[in-house]
N, C-alpha and C. Protein backbone atom coordinates (compact mmCIF):
# COMPACT_ATOMS: atom_id res chain seq x y z
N UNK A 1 46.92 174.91 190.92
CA UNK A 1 46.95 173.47 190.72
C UNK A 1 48.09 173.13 189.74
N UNK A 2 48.96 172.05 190.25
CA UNK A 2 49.67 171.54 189.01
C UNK A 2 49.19 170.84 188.11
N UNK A 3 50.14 170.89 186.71
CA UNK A 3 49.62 170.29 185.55
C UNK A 3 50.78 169.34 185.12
N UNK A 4 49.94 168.32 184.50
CA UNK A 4 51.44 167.53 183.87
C UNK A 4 51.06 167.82 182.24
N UNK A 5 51.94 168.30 181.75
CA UNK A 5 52.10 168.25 180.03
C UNK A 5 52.31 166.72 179.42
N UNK A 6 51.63 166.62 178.84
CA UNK A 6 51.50 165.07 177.68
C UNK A 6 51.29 165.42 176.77
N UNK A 7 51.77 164.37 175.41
CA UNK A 7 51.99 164.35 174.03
C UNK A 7 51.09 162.82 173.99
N UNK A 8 50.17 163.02 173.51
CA UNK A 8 49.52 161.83 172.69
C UNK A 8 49.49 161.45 171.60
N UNK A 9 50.38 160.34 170.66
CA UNK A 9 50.17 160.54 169.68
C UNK A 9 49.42 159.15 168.88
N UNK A 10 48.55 159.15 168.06
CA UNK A 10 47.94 158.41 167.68
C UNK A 10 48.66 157.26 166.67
N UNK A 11 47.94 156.61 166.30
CA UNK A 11 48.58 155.38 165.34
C UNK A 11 48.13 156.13 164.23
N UNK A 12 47.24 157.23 163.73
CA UNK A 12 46.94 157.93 162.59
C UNK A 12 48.19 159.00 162.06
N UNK A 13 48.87 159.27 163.40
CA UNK A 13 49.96 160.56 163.82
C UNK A 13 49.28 161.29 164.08
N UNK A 14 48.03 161.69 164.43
CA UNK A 14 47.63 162.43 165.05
C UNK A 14 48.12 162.82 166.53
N UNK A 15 48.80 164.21 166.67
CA UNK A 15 49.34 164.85 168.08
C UNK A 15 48.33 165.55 168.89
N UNK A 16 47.94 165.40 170.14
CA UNK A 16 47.13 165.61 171.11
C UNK A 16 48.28 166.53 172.22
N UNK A 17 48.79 167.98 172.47
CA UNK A 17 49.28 168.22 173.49
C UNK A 17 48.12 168.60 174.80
N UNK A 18 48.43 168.46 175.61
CA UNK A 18 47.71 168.16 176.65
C UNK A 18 48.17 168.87 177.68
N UNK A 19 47.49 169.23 178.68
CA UNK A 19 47.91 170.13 180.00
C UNK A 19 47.05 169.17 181.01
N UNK A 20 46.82 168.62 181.57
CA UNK A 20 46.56 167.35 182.79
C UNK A 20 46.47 168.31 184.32
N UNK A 21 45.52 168.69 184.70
CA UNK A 21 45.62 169.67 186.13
C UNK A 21 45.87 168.23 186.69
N UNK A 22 46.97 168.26 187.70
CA UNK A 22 46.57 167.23 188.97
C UNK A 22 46.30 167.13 189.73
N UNK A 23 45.85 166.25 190.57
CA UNK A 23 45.04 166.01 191.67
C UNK A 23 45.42 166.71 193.08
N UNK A 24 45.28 167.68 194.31
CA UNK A 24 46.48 167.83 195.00
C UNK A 24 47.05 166.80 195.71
N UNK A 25 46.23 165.90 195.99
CA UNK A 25 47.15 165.02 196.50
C UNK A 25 48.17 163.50 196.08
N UNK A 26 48.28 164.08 194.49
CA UNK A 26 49.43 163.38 193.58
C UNK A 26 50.62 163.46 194.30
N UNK A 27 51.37 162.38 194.33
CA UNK A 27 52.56 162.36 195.15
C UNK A 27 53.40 161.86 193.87
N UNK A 28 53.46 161.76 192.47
CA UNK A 28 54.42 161.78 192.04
C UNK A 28 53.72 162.21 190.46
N UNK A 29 54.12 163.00 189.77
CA UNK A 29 53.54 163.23 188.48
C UNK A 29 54.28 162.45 187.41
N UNK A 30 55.64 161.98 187.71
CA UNK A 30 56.37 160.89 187.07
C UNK A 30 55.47 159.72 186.71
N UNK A 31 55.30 159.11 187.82
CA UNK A 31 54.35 158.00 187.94
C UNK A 31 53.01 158.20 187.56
N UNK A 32 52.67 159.27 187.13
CA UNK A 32 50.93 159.65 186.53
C UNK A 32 51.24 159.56 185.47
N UNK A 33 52.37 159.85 184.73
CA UNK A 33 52.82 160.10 183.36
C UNK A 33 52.97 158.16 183.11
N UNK A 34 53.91 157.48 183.83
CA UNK A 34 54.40 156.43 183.34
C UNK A 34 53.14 155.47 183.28
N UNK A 35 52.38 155.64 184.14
CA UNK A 35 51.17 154.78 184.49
C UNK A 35 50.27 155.60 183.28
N UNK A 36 49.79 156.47 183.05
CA UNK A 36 49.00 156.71 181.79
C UNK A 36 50.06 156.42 180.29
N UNK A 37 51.21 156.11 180.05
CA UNK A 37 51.95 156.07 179.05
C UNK A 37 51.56 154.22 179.15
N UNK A 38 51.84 153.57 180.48
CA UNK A 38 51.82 152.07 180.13
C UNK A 38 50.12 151.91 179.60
N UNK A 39 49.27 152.24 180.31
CA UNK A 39 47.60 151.91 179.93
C UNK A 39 47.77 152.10 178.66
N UNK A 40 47.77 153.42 177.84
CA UNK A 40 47.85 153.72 176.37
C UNK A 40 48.42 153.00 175.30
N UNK A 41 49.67 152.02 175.72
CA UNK A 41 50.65 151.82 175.32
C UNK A 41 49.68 150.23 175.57
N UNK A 42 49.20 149.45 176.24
CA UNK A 42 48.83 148.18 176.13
C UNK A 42 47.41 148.07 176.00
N UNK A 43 46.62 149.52 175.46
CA UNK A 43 45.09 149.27 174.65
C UNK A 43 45.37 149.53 173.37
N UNK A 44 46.87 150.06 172.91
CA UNK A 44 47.32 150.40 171.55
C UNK A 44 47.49 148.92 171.23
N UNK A 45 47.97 148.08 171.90
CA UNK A 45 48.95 146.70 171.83
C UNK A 45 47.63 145.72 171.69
N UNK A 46 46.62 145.69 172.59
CA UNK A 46 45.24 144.50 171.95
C UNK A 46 44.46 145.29 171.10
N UNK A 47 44.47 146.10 170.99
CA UNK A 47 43.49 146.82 169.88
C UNK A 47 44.16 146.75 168.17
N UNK A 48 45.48 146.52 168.16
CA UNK A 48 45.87 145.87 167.20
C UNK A 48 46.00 144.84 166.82
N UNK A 49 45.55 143.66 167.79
CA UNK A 49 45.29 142.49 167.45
C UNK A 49 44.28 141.87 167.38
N UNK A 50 43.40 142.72 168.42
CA UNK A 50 41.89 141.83 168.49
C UNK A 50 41.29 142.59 167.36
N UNK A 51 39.93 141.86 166.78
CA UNK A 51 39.24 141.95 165.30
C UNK A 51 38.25 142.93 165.68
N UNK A 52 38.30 143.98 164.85
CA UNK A 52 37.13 145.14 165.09
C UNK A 52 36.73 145.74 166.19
N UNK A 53 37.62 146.01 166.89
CA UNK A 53 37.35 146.83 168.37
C UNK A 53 36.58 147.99 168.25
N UNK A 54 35.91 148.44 168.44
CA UNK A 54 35.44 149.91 167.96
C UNK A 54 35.23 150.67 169.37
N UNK A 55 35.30 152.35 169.33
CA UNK A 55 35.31 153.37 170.73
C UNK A 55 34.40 152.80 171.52
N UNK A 56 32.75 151.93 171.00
CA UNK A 56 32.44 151.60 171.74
C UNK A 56 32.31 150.71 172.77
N UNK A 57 33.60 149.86 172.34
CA UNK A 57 34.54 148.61 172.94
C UNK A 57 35.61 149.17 174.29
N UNK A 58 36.07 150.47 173.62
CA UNK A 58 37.40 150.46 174.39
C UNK A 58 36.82 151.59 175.65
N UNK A 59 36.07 152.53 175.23
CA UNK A 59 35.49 153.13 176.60
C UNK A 59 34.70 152.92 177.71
N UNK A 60 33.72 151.71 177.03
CA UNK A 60 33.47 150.71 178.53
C UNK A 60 34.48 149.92 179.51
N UNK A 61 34.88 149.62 178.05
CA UNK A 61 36.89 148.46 179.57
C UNK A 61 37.17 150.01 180.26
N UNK A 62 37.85 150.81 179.83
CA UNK A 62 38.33 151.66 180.62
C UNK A 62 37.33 152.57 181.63
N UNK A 63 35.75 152.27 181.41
CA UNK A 63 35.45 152.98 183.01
C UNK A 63 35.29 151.75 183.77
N UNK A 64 34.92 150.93 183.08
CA UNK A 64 34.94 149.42 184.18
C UNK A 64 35.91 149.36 185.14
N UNK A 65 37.33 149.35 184.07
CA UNK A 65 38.74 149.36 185.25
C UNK A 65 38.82 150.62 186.34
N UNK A 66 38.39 151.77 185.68
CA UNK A 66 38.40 152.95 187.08
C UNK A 66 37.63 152.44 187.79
N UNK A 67 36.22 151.81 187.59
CA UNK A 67 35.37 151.46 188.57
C UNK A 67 35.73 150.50 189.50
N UNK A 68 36.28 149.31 188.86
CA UNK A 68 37.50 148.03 189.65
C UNK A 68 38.65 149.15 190.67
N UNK A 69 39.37 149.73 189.79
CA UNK A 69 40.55 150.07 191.04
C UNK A 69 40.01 151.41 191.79
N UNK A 70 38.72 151.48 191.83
CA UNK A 70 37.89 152.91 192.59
C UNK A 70 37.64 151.85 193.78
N UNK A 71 36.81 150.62 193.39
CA UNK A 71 36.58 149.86 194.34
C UNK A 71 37.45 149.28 195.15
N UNK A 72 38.38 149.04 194.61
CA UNK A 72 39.01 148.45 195.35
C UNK A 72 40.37 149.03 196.77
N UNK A 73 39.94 150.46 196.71
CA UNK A 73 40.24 151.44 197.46
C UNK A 73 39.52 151.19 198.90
N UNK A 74 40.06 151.06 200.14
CA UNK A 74 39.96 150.81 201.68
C UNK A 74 39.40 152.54 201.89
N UNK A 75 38.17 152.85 201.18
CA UNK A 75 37.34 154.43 201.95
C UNK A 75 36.03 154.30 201.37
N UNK A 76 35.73 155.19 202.27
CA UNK A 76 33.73 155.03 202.10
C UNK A 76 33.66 154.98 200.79
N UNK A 77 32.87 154.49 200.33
CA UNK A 77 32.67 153.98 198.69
C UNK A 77 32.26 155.45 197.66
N UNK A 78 31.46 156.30 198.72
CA UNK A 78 30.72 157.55 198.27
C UNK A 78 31.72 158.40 198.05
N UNK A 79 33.03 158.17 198.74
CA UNK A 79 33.66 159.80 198.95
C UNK A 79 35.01 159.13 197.68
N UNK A 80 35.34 157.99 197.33
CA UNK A 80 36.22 157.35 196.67
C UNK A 80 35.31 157.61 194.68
N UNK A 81 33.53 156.92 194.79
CA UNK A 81 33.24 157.68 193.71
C UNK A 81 33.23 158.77 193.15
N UNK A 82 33.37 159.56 194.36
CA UNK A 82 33.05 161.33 193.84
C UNK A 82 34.05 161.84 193.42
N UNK A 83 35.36 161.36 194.11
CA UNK A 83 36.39 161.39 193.85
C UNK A 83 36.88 161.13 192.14
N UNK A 84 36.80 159.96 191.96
CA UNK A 84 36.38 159.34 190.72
C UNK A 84 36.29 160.18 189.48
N UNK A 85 34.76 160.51 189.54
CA UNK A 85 33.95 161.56 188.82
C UNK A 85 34.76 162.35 188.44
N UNK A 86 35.03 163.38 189.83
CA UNK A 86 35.96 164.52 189.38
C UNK A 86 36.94 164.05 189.17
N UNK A 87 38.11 163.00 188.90
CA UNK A 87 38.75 163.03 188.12
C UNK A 87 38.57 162.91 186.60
N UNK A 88 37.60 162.28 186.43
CA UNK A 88 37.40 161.79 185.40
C UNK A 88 36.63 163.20 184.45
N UNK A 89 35.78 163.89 185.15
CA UNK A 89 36.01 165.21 184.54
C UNK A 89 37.15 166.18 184.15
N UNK A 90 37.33 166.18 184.94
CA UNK A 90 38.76 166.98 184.92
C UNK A 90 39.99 166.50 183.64
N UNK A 91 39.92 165.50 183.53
CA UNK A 91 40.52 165.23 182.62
C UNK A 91 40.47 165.05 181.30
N UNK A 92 38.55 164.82 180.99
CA UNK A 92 38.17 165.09 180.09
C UNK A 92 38.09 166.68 179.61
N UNK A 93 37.70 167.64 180.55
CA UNK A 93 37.75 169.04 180.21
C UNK A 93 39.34 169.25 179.86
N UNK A 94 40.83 168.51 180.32
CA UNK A 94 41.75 169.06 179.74
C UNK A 94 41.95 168.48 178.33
N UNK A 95 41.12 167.41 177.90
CA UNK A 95 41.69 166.97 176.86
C UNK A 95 40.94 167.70 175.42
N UNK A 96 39.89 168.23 175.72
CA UNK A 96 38.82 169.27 175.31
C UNK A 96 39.16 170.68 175.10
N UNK A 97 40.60 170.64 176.13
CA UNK A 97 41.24 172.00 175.59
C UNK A 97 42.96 171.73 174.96
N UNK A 98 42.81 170.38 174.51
CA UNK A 98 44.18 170.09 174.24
C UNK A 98 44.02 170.51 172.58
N UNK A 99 45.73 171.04 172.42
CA UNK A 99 46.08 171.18 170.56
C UNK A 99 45.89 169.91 170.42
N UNK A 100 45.08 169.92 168.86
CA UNK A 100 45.14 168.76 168.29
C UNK A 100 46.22 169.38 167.00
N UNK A 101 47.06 168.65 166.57
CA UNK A 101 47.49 168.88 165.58
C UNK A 101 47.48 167.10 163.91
N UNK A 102 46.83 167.31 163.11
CA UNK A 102 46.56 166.67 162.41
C UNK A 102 44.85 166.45 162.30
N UNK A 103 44.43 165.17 161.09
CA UNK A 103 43.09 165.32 160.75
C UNK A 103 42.45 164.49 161.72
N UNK A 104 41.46 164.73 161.98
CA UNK A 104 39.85 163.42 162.53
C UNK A 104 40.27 162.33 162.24
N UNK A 105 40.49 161.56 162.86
CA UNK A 105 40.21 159.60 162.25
C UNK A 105 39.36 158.84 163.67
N UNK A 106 38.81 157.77 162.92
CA UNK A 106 38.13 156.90 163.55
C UNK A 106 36.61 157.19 163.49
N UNK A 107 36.01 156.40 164.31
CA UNK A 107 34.58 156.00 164.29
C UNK A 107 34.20 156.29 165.75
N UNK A 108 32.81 156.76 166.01
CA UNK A 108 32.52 156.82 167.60
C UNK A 108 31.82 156.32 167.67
C-alpha cells in the first residue's frame, strides 16, 4: 500500500510526522495532501476566532462533514459507509503511530 508522508504542525509547535497508508484507489496523493493541508489550514483559521472551541467542538464538525460528503456520494449508502469507517480507521491507526516531537497541549 502507498503512503503519503505529512508534517503536522500545531499552533503549540508541536510536530506530528505522519505516514498516511492510502486508499488503492487514490488517484492523486498531491491532492490528498492539498485537500487535508486546506481542511487543517481553515479549522486552524475559525478556531482562532470563534470563542472557546474545545476538541469537543471540532471532532463532531469533522465527522458530520465525512458523513455530508460520504452521503453525498452516487453508491449504495452501505458500501460508501464502510468505506468511510475504514478510512477513518486507518488513519487514525497512522496517526497513533506518528513521531510526535514536542510537549502535550490542549484539553479533550
Amino acid at each position: 500500500m502507498k503512503k503519503m508522508p505529512y508534517r503536522a504542525t500545531t499552533a503549540t509547535g508541536e510536530v506530528f510526522d505522519i505516514e498516511f497508508p492510502l486508499h488503492p484507489h487514490t488517484a492523486s496523493a498531491v491532492c490528498v495532501q492539498q485537500l487535508l493541508q486546506a481542511v487543517l489550514a481553515s479549522l486552524s483559521r475559525e478556531i482562532a476566532v470563534l470563542p472557546k472551541v474545545a476538541n469537543g467542538d471540532v471532532l463532531p464538525a469533522l465527522a458530520m462533514a465525512m458523513a455530508v460528503r460520504a452521503g453525498i456520494i452516487y453508491a449504495p449508502q452501505a458500501l460508501v459507509d464502510e468505506q468511510a469507517r475504514g478510512l477513518l480507521d486507518v488513519a487514525l491507526q497512522a496517526m497513533t503511530q506518528a513521531t510526535r516531537v514536542g510537549p502535550a497541549a490542549g484539553h479533550a
